[in-house]
N, C-alpha and C. Protein backbone atom coordinates (compact mmCIF):
# COMPACT_ATOMS: atom_id res chain seq x y z
N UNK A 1 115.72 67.16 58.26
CA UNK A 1 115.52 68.52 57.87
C UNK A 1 115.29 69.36 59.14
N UNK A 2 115.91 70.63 59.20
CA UNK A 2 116.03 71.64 59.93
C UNK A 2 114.92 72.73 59.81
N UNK A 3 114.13 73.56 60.78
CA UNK A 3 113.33 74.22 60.55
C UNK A 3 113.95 75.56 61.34
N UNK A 4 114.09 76.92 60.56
CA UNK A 4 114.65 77.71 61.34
C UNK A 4 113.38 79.04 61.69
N UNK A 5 113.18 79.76 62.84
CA UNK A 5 112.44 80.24 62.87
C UNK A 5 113.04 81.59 63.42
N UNK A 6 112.84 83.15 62.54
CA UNK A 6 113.05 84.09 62.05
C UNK A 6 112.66 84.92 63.69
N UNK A 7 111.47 84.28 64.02
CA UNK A 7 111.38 85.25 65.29
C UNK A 7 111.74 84.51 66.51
N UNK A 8 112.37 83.28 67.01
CA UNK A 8 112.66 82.95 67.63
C UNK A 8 114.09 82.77 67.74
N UNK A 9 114.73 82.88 66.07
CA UNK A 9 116.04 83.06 65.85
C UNK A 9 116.91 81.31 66.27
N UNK A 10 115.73 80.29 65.90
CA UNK A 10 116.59 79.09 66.46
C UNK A 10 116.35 77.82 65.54
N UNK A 11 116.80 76.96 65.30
CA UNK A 11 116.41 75.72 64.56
C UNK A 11 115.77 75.15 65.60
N UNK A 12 114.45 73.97 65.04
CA UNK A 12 114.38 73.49 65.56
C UNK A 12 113.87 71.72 64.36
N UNK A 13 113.25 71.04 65.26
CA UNK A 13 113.68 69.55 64.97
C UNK A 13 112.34 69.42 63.55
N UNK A 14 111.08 69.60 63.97
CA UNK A 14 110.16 69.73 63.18
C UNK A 14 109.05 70.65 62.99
N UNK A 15 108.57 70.79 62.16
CA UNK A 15 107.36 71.87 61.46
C UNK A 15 106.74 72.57 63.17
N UNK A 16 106.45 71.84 63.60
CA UNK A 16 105.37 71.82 64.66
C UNK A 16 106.28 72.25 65.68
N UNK A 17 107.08 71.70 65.73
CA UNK A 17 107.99 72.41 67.13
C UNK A 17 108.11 74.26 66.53
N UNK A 18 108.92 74.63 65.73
CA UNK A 18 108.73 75.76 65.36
C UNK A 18 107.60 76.56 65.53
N UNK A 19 106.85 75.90 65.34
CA UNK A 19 105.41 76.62 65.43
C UNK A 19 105.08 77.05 66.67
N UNK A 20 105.15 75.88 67.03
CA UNK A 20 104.82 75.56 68.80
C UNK A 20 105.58 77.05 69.44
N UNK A 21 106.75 76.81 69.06
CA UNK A 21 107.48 77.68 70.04
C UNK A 21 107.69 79.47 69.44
N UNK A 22 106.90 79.40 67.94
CA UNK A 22 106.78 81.05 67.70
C UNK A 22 105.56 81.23 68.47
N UNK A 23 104.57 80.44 68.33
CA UNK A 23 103.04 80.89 69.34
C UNK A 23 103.71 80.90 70.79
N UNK A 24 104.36 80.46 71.65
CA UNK A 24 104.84 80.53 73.09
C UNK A 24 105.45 82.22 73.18
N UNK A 25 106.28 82.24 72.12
CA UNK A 25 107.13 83.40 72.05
C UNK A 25 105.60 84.71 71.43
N UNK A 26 105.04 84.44 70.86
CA UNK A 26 104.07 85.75 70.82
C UNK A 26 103.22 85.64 72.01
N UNK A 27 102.98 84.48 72.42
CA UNK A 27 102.19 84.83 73.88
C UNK A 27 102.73 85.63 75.13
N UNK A 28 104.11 85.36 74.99
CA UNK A 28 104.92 86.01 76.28
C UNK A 28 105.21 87.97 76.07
N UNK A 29 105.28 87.56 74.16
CA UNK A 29 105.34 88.83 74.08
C UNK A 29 104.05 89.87 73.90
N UNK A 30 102.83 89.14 73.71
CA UNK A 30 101.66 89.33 74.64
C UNK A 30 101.15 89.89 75.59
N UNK A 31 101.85 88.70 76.47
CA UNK A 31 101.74 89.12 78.22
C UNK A 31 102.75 90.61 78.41
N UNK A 32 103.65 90.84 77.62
CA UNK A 32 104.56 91.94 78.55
C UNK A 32 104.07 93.26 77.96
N UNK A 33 103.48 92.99 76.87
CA UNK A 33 102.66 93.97 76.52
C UNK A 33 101.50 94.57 77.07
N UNK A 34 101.04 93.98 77.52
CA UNK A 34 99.65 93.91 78.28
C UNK A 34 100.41 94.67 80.14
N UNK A 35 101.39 93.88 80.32
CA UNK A 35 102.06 94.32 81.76
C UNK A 35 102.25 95.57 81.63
N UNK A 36 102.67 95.99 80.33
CA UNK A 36 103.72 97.35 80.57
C UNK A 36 102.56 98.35 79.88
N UNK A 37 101.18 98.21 79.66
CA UNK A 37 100.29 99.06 79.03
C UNK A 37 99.93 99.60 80.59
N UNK A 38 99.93 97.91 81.30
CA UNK A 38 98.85 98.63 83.03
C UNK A 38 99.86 99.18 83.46
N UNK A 39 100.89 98.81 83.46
CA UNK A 39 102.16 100.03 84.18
C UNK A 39 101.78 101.67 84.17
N UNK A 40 101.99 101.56 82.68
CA UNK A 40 101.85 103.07 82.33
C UNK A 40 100.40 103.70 82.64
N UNK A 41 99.91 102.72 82.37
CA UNK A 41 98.21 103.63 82.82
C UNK A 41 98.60 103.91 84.11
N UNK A 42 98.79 102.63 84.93
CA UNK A 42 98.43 103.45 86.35
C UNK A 42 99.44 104.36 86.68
N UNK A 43 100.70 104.48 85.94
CA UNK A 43 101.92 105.87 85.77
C UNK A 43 100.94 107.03 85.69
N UNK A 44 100.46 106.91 84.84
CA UNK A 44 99.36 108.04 84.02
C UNK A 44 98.50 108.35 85.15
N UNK A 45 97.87 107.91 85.36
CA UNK A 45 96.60 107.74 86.86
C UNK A 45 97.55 108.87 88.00
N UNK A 46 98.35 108.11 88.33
CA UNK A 46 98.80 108.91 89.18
C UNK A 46 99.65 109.94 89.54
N UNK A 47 100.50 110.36 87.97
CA UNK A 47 100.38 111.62 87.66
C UNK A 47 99.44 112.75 87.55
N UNK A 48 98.32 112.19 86.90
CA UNK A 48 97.26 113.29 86.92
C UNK A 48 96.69 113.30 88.49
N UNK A 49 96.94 112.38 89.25
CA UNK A 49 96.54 112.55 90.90
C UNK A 49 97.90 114.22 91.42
N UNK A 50 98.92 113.92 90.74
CA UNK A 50 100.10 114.56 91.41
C UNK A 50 99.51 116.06 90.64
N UNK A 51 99.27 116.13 89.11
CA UNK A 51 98.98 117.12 88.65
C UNK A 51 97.77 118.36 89.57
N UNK A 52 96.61 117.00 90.05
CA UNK A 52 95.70 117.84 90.54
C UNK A 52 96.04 118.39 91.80
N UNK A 53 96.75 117.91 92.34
CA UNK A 53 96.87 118.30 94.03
C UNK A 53 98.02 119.68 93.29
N UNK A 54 98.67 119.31 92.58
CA UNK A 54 99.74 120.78 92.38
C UNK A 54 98.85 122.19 91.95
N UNK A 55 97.73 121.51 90.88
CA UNK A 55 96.87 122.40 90.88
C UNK A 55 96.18 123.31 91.79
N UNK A 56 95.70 122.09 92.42
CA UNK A 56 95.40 122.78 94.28
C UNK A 56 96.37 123.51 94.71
N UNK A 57 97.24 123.60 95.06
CA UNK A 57 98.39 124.16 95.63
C UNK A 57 98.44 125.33 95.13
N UNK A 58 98.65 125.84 94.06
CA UNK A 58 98.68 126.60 93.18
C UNK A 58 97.36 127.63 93.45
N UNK A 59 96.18 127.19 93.45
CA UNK A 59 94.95 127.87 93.84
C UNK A 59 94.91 128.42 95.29
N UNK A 60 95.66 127.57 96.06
CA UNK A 60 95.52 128.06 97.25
C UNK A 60 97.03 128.68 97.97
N UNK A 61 97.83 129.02 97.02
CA UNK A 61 98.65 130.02 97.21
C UNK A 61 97.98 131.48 96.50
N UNK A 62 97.32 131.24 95.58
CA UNK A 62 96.54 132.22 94.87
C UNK A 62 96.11 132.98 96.09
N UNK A 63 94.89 132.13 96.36
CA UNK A 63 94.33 132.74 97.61
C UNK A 63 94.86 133.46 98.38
N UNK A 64 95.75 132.82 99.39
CA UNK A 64 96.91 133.04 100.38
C UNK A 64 97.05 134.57 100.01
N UNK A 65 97.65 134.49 98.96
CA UNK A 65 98.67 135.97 98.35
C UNK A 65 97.35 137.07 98.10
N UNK A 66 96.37 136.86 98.06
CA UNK A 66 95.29 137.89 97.52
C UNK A 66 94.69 138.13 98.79
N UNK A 67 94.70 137.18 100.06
CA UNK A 67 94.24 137.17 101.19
C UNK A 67 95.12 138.61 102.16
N UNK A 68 96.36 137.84 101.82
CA UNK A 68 97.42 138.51 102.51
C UNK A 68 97.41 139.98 102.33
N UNK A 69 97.54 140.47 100.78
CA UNK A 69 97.51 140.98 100.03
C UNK A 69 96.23 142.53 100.98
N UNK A 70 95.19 141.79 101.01
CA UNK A 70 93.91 142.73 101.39
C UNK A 70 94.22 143.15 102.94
N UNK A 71 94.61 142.13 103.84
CA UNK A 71 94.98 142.66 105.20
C UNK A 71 96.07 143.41 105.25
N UNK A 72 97.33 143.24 104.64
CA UNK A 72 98.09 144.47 104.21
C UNK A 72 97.92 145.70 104.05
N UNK A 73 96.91 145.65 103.16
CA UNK A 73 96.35 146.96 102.56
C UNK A 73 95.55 147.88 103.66
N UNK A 74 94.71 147.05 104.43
CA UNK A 74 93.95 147.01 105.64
C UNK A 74 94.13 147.69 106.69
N UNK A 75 96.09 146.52 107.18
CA UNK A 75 96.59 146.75 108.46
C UNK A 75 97.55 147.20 108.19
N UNK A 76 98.17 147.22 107.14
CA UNK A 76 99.77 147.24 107.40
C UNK A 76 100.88 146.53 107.22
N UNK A 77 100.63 145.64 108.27
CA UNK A 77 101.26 144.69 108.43
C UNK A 77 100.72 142.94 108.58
N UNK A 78 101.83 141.82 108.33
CA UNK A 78 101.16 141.11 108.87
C UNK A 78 102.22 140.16 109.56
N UNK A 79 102.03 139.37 110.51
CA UNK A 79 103.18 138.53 111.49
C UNK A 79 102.45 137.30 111.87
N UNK A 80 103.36 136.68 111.66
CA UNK A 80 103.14 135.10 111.73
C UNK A 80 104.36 134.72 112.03
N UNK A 81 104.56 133.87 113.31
CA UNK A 81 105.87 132.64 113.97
C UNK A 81 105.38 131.52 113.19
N UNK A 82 106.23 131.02 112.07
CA UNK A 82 106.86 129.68 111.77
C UNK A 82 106.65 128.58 112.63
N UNK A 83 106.21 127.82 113.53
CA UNK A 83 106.61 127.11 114.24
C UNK A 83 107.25 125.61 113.92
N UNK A 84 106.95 125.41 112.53
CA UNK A 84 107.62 123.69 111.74
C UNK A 84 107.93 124.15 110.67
N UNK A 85 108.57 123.09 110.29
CA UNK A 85 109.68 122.91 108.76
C UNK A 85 107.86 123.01 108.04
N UNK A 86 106.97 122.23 108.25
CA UNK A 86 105.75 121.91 107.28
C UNK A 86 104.90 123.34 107.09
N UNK A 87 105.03 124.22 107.71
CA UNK A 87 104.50 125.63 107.48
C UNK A 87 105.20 126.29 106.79
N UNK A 88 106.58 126.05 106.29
CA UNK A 88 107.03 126.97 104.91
C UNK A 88 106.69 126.50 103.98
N UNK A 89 106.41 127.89 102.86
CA UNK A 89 106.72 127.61 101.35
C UNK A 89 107.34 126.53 100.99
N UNK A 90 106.16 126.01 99.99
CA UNK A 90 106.86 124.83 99.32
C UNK A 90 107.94 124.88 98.37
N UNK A 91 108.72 125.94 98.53
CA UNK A 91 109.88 126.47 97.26
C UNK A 91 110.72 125.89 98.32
N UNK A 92 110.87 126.13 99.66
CA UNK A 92 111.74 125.80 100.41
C UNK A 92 111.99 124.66 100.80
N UNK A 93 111.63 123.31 100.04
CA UNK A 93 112.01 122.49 100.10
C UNK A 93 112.96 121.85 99.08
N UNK A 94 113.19 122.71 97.99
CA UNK A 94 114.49 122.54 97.20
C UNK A 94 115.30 122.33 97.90
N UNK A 95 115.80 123.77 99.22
CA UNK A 95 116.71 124.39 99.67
C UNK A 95 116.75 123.04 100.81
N UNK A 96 116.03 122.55 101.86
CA UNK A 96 116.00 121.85 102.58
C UNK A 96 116.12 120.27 102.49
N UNK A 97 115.50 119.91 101.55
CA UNK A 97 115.53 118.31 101.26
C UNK A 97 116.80 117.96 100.53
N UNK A 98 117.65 118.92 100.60
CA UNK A 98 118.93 118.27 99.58
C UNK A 98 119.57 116.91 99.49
């Protein structure tokens, strides 16, 4: 007699082997469960790391522009030399990193 098993999709020889080998097969599918939960957490983790620093960014262009904004009003004018690619606007790295 043949024992066929539904989640392993295989015959096998006796009661116990079947068995044997659906518990192997839920353990593995177990383990990848468990792998791909810490995946995503630490996905998650370090998105909200990427979220907060954009946040930052965001606050401190705020600034920048309200800063700028008051010495304008102030002086006039304002002038600043560029001297690196890392002192532009971060918009300008669409245009640059192509």
């Amino acid at each position: 007699m043949k024992f066929y098993s539904e989640k392993t999709q295989k015959l096998y020889d006796s009661e116990d082997a079947c068995i044997q080998a659906e518990t192997e097969l839920q353990k593995q599918q177990d383990a990848a469960k468990a792998e791909q939960a810490k995946k995503d957490a630490a996905r998650k983790e370090a998105a909200a790391k990427v979220e907060a620093a954009r946040q930052a960014m965001v606050e401190a262009q705020k600034n920048y522009r309200k800063e700028l904004d008051e010495f304008c009003k102030q002086y006039k004018t304002y002038h600043y030399s560029i001297k690196s690619d890392d002192e532009l606007p971060h918009f300008w790295d669409w245009f640059l990193n192509l």
